[in-house]
N, C-alpha and C. Protein backbone atom coordinates (compact mmCIF):
# COMPACT_ATOMS: atom_id res chain seq x y z
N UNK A 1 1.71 26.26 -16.27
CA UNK A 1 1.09 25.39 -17.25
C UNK A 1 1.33 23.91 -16.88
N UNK A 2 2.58 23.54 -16.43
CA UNK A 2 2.53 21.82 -15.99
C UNK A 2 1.55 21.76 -15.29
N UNK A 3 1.36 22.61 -13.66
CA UNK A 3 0.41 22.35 -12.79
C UNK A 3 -0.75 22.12 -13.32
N UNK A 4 -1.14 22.45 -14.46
CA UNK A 4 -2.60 22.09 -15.17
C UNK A 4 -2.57 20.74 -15.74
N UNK A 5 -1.40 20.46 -16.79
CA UNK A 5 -1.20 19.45 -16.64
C UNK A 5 -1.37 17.98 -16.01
N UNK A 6 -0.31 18.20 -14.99
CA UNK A 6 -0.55 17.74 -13.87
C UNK A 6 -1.80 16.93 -13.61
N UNK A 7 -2.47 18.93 -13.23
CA UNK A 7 -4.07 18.42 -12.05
C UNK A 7 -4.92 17.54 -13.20
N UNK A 8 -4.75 17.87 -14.16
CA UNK A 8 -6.18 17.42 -15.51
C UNK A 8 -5.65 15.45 -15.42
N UNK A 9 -4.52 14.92 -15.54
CA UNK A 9 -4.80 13.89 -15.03
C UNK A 9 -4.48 13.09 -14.26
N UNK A 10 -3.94 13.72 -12.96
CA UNK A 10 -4.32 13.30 -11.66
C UNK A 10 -5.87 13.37 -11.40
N UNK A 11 -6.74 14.19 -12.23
CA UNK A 11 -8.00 14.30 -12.11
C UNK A 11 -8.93 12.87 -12.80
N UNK A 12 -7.74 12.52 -13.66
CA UNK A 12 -8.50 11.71 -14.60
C UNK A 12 -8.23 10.01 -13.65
N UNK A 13 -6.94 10.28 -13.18
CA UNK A 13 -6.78 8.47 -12.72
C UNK A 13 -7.52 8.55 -11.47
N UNK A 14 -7.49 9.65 -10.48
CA UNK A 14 -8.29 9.85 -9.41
C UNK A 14 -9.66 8.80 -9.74
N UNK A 15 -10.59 9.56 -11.03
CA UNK A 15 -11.57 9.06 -11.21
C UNK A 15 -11.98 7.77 -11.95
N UNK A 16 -11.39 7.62 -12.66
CA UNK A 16 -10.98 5.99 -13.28
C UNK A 16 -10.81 4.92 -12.31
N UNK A 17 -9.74 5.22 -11.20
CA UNK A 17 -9.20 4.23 -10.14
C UNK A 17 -10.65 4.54 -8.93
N UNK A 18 -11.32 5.27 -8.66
CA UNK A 18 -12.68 5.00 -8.21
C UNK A 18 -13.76 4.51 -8.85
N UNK A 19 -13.59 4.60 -10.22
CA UNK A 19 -14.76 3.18 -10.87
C UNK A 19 -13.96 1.90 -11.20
N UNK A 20 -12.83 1.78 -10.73
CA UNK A 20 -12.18 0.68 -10.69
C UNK A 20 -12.42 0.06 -9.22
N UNK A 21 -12.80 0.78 -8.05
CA UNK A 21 -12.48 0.54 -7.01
C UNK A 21 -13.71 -0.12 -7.05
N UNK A 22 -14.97 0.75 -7.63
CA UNK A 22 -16.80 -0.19 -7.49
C UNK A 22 -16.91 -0.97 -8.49
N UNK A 23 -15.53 -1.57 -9.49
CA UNK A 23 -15.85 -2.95 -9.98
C UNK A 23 -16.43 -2.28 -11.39
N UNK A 24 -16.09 -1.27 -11.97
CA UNK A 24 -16.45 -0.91 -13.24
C UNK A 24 -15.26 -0.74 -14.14
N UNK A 25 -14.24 -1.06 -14.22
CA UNK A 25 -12.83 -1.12 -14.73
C UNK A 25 -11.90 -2.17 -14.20
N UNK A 26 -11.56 -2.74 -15.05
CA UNK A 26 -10.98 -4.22 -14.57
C UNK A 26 -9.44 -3.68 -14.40
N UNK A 27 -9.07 -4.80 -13.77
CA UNK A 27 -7.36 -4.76 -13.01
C UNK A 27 -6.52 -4.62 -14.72
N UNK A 28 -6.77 -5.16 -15.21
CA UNK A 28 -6.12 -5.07 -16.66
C UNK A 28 -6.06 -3.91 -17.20
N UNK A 29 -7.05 -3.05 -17.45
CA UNK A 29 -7.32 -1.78 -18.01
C UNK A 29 -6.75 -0.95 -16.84
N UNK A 30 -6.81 -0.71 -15.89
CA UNK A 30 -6.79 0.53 -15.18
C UNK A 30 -4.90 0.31 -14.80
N UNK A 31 -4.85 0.16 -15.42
CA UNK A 31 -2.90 -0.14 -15.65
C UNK A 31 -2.82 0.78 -16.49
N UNK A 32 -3.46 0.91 -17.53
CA UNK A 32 -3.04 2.17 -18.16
C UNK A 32 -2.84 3.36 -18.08
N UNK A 33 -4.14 3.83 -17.56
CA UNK A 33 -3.82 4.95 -17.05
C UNK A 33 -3.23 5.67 -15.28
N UNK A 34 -2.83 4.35 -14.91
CA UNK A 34 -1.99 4.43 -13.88
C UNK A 34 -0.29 4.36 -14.47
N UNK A 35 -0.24 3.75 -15.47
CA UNK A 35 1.39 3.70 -16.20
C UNK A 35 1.33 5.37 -16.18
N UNK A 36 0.24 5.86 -17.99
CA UNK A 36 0.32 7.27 -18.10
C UNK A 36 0.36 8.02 -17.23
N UNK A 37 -0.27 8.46 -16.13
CA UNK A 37 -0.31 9.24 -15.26
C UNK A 37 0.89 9.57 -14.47
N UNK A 38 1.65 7.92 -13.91
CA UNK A 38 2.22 8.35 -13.30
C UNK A 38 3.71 8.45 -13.75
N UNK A 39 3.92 7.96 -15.01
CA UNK A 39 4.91 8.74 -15.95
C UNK A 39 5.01 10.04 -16.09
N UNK A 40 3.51 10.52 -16.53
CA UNK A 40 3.90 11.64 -16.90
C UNK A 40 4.36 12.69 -15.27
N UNK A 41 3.84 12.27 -14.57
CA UNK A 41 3.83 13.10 -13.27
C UNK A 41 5.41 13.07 -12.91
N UNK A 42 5.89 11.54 -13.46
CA UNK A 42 7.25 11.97 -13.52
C UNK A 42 7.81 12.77 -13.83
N UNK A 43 7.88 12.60 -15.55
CA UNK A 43 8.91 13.36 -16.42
C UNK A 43 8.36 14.95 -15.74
N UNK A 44 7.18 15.55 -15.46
CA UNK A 44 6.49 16.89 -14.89
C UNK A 44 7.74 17.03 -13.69
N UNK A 45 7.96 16.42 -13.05
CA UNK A 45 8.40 16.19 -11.86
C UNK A 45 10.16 16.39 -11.65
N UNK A 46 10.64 15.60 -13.05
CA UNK A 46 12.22 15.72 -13.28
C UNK A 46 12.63 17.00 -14.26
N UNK A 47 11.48 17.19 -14.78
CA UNK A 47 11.66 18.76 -15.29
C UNK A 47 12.00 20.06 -14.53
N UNK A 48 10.85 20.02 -13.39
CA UNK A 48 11.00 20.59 -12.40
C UNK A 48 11.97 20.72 -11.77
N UNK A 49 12.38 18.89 -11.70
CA UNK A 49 14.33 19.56 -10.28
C UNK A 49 15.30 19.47 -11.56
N UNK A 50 15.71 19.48 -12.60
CA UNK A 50 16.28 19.10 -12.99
C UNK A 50 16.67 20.22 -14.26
N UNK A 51 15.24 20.85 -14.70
CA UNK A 51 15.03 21.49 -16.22
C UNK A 51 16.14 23.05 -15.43
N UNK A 52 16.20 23.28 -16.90
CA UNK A 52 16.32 25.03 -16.66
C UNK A 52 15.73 25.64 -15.72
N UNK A 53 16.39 26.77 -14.83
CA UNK A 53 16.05 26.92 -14.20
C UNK A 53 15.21 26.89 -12.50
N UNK A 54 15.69 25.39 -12.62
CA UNK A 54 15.34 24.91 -11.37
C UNK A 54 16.10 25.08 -10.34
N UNK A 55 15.39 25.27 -9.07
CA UNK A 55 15.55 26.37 -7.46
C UNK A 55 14.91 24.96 -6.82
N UNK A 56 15.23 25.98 -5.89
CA UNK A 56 15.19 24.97 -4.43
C UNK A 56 12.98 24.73 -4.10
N UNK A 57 12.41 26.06 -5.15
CA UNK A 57 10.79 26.11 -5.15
C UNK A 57 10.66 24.85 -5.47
N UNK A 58 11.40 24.73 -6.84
CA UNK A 58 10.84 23.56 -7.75
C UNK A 58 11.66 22.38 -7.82
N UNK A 59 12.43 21.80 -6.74
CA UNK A 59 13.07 20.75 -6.51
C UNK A 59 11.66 20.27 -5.21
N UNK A 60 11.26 21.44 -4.46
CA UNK A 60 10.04 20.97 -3.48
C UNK A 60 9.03 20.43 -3.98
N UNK A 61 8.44 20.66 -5.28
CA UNK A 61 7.29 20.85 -5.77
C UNK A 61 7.84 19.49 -6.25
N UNK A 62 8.65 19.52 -7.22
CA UNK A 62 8.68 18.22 -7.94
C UNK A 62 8.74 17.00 -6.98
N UNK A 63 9.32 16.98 -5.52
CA UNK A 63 9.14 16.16 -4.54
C UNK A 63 7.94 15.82 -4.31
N UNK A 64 7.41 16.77 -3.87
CA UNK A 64 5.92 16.66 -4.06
C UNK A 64 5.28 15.85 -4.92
N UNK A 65 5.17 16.23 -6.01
CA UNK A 65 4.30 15.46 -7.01
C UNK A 65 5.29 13.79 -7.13
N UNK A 66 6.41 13.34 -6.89
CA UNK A 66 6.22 12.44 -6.87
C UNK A 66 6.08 11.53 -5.69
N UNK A 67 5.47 12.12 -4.79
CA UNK A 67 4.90 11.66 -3.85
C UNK A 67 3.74 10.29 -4.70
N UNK A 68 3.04 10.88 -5.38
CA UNK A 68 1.75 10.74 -6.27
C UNK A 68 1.83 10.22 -7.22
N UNK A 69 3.45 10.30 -7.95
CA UNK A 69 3.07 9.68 -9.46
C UNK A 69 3.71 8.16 -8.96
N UNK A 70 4.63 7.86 -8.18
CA UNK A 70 5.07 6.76 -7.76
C UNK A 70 3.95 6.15 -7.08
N UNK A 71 3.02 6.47 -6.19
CA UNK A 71 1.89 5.56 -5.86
C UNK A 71 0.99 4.99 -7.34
N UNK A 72 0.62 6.09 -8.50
CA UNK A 72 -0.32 5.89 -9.95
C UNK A 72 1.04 4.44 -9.99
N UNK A 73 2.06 4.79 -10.18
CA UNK A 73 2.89 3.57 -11.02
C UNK A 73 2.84 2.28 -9.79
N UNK A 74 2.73 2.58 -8.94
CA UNK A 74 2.92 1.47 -7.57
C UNK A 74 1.74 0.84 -7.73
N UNK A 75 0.36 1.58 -7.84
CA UNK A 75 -1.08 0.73 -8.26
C UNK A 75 -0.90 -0.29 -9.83
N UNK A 76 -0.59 0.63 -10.74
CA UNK A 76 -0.34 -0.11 -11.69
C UNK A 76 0.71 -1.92 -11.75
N UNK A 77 1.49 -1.23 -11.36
CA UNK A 77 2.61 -2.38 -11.04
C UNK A 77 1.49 -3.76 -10.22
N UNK A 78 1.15 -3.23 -8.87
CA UNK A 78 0.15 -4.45 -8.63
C UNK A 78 -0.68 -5.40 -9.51
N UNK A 79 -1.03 -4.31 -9.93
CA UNK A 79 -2.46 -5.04 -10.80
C UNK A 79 -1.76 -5.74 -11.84
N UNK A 80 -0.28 -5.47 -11.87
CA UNK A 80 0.07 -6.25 -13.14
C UNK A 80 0.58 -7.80 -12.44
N UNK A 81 1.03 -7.47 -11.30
CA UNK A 81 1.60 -8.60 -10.78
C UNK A 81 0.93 -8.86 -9.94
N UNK A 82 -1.08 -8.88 -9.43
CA UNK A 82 -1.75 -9.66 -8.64
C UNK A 82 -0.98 -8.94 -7.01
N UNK A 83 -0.34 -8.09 -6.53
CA UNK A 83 0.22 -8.17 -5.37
C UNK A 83 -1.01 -7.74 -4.35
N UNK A 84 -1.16 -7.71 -3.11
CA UNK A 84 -1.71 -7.69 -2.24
C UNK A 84 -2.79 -5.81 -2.10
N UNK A 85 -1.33 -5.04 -2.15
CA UNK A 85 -1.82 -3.85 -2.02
C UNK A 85 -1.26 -3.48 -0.82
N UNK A 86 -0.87 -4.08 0.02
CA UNK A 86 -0.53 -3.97 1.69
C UNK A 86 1.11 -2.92 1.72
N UNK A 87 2.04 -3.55 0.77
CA UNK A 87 2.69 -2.07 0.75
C UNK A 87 2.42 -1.14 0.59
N UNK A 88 1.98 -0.88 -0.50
CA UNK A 88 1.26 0.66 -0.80
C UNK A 88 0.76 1.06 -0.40
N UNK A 89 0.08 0.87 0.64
CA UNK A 89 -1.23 1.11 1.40
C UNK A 89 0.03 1.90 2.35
N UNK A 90 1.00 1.34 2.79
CA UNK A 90 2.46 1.56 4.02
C UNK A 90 2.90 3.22 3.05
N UNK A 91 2.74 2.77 2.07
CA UNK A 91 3.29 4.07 1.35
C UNK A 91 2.47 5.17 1.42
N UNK A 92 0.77 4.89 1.45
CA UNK A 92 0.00 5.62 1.40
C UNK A 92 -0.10 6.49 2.47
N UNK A 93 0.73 5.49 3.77
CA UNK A 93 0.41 6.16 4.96
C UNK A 93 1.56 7.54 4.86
N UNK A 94 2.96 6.92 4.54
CA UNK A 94 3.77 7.82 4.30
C UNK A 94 3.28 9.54 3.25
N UNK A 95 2.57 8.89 2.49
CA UNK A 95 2.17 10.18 1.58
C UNK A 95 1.53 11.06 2.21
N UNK A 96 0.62 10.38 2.93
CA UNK A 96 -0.56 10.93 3.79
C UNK A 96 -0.05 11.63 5.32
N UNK A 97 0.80 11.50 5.38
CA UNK A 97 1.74 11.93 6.58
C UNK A 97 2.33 13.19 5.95
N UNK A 98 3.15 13.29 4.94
CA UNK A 98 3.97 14.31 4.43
C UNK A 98 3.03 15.15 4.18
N UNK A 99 1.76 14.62 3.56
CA UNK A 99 0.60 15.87 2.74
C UNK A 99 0.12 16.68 3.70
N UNK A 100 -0.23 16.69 5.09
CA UNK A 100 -0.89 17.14 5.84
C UNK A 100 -0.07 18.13 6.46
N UNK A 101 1.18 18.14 7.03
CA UNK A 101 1.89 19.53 7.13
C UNK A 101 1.97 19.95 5.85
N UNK A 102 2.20 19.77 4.92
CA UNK A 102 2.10 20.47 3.24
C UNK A 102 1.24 21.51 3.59
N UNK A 103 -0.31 20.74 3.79
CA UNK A 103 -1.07 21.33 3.55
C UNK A 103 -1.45 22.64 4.78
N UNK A 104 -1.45 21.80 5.97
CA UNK A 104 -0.71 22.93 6.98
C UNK A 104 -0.23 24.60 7.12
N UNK A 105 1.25 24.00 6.27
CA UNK A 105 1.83 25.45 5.85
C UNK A 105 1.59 26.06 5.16
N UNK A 106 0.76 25.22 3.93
CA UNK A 106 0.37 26.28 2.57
C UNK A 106 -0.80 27.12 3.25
N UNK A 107 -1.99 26.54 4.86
CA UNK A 107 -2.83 26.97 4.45
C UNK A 107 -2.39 28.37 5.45
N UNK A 108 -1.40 28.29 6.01
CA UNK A 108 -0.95 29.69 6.84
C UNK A 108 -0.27 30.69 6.00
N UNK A 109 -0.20 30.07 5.22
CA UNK A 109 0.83 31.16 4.12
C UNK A 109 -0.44 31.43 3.35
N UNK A 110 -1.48 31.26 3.17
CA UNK A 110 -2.69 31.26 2.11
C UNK A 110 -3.09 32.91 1.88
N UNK A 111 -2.62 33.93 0.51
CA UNK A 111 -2.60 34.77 0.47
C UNK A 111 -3.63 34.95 -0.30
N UNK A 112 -4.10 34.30 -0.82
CA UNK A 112 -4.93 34.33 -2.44
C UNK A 112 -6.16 33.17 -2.21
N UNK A 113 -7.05 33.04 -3.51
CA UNK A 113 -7.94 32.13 -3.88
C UNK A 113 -7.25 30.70 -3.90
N UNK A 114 -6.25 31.24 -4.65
CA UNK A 114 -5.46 29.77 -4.87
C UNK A 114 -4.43 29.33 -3.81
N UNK A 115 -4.21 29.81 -3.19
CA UNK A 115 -3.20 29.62 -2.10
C UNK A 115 -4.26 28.82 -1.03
N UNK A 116 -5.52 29.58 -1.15
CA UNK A 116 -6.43 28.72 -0.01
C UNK A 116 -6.33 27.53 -0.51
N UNK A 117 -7.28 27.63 -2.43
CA UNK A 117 -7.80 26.50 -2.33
C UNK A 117 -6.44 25.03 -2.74
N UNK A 118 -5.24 25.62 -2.69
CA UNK A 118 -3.83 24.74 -2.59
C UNK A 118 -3.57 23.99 -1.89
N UNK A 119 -4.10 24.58 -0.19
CA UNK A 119 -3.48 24.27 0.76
C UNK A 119 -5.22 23.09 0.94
N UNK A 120 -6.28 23.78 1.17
CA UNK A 120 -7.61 22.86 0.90
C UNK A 120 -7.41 21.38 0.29
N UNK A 121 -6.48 21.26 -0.91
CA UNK A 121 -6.43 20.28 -1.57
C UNK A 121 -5.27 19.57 -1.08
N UNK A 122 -4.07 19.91 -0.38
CA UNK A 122 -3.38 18.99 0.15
C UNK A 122 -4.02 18.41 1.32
N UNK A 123 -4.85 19.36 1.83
CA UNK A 123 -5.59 18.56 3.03
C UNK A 123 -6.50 17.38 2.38
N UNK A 124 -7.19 17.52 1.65
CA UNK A 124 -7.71 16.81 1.01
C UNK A 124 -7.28 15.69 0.60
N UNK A 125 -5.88 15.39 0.18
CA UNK A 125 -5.33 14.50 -0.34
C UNK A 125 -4.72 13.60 1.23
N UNK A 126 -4.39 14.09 1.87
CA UNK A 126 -3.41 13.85 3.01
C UNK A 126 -4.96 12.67 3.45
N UNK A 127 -6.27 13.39 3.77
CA UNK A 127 -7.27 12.27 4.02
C UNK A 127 -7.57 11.26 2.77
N UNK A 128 -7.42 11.74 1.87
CA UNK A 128 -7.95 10.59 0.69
C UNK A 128 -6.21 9.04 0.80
N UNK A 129 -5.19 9.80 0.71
CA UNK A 129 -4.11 9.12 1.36
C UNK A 129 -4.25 7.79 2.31
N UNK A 130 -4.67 8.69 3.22
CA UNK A 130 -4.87 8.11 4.43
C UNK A 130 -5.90 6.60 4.87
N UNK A 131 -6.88 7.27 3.86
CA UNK A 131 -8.10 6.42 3.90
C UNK A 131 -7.49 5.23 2.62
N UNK A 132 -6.80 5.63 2.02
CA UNK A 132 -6.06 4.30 1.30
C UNK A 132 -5.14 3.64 1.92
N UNK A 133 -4.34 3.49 2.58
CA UNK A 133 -3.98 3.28 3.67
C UNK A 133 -4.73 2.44 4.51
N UNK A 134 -5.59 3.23 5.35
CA UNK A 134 -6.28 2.39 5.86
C UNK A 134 -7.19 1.16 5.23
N UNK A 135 -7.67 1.45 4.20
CA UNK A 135 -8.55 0.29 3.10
C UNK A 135 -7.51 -0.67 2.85
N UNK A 136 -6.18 -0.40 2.50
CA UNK A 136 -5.42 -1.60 2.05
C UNK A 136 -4.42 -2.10 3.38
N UNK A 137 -4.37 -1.71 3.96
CA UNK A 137 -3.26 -2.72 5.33
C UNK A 137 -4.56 -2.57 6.53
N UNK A 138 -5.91 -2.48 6.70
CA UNK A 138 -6.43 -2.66 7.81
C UNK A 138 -8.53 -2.69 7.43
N UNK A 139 -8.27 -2.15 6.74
CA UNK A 139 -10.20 -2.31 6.79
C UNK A 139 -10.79 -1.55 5.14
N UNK A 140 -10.68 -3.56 4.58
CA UNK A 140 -10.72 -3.53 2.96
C UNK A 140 -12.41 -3.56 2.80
N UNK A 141 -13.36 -3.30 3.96
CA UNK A 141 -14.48 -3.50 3.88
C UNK A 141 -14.84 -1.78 3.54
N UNK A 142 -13.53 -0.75 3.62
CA UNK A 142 -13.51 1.08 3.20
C UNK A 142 -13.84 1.19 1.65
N UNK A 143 -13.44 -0.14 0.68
CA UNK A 143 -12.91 0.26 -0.21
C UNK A 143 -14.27 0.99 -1.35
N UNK A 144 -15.86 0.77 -1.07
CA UNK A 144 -16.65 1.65 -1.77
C UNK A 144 -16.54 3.05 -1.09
N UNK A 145 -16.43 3.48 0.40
CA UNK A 145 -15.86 4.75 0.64
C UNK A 145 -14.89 5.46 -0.20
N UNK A 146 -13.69 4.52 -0.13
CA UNK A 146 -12.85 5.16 -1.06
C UNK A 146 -12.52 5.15 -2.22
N UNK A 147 -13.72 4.40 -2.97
CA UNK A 147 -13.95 4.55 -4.11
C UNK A 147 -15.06 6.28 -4.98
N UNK A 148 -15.67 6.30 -3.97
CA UNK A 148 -16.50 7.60 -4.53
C UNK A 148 -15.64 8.72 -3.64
N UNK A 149 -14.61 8.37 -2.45
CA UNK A 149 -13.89 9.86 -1.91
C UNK A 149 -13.31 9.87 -3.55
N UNK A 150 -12.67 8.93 -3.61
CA UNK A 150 -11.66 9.32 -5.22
C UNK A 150 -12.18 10.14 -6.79
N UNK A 151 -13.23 9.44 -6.90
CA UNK A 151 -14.61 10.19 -7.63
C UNK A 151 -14.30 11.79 -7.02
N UNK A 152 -14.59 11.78 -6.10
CA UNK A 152 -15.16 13.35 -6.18
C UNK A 152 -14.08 13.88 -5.47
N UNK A 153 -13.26 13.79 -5.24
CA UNK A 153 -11.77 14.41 -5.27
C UNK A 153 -11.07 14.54 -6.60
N UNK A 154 -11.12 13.55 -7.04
CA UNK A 154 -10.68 14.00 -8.57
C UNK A 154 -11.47 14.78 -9.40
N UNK A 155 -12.44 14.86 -9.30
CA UNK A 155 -13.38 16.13 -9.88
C UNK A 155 -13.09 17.49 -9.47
N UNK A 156 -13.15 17.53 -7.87
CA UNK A 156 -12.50 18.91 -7.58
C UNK A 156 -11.37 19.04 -7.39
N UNK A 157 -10.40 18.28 -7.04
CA UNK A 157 -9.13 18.96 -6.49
C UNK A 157 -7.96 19.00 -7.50
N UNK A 158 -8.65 18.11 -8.92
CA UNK A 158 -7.49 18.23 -9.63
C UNK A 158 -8.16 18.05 -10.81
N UNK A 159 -9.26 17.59 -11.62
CA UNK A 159 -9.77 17.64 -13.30
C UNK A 159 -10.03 18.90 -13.63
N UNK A 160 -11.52 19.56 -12.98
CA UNK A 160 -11.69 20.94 -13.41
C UNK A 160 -10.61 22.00 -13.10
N UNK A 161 -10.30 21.89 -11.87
CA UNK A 161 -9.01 22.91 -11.70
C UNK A 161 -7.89 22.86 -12.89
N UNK A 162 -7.32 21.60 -13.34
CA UNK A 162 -6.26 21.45 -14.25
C UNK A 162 -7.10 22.12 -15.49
N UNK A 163 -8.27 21.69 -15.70
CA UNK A 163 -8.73 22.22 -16.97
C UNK A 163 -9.38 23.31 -17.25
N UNK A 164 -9.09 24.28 -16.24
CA UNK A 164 -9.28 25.56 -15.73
C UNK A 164 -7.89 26.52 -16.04
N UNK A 165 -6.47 25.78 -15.17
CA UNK A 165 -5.48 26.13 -15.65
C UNK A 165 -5.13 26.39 -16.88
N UNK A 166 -5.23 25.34 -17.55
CA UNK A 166 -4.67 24.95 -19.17
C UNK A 166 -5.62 25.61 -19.68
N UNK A 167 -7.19 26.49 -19.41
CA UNK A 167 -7.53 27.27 -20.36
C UNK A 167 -7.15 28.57 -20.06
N UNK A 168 -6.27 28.57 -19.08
CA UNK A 168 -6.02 30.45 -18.30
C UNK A 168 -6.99 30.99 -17.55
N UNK A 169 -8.20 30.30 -17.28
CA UNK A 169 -9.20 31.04 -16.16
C UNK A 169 -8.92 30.58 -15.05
N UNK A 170 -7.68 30.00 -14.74
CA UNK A 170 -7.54 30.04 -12.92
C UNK A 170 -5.72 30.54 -12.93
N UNK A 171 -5.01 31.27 -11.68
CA UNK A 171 -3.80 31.64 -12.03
C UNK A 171 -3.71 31.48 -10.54
């Protein structure tokens, strides 16, 4: 049930921060739901290594996700303080580095629907990463590219899926 969580709004800032990217959401507003998001991806995240029952699965996982919620709060933070973007972009590369063996191993271990489409979506992310990265420390002329990759990555790899989860038709 977090993982739905989770995906529903990582699905949502995904797509927000791509109509922010084509100039339809101002630097002011899109703080918000970069705060929410990547709070909550926190507390999702310290539950995980920290809550009942937490293993060495879900000390990984929660690593994982804050791979992601620290970039939502790292965008936010900019926009509050005007900064460049050029770190994060350094961070992005880092995310985008870790995501791609992620995705790698999940997709050799891929036993199931969801195991494929798991490992599909870290790949996915590892390029959407990447291409942020590249837009902010080298070629800011990407940034309508990576404004509609974000659009439609957040549609599939994490809104409907999360809101698929949270109704029980995906497991």
């Amino acid at each position: 049930m977090h993982e739905g969580l989770g995906l529903l709004y990582v699905g949502a800032v995904l797509v927000l921060n791509g109509l922010w990217m084509l100039g339809r959401i101002e630097d002011r507003e899109i703080q918000v739901i970069n705060f929410f998001v990547g709070g909550v991806s926190l507390a999702v995240a310290a539950y995980a290594a920290f809550g009942p029952g937490a293993d060495a699965h879900s000390v990984r996982t929660a690593a994982m996700t804050l791979l992601f919620a620290f970039t939502y709060l790292w965008v936010a933070i900019n926009r509050r303080n005007g900064s460049s973007g050029r770190g994060l972009g350094y961070f992005c590369l880092f995310v985008a580095l870790t995501a791609l063996p992620t995705g790698a191993l999940q997709l050799a271990g891929a036993g199931s629907l969801w195991g494929w489409w798991s490992a599909m979506n870290w790949l996915a992310w590892s390029a959407l990463w990447f291409g942020f990265y590249l837009m902010l420390c080298h070629r800011p002329r990407l940034q309508p590219l990576m404004a509609r990759t974000s659009l439609a990555q957040g549609l599939v790899t994490a809104w409907v899926p999360g809101y698929l989860l949270l109704q029980g038709m995906m497991t």
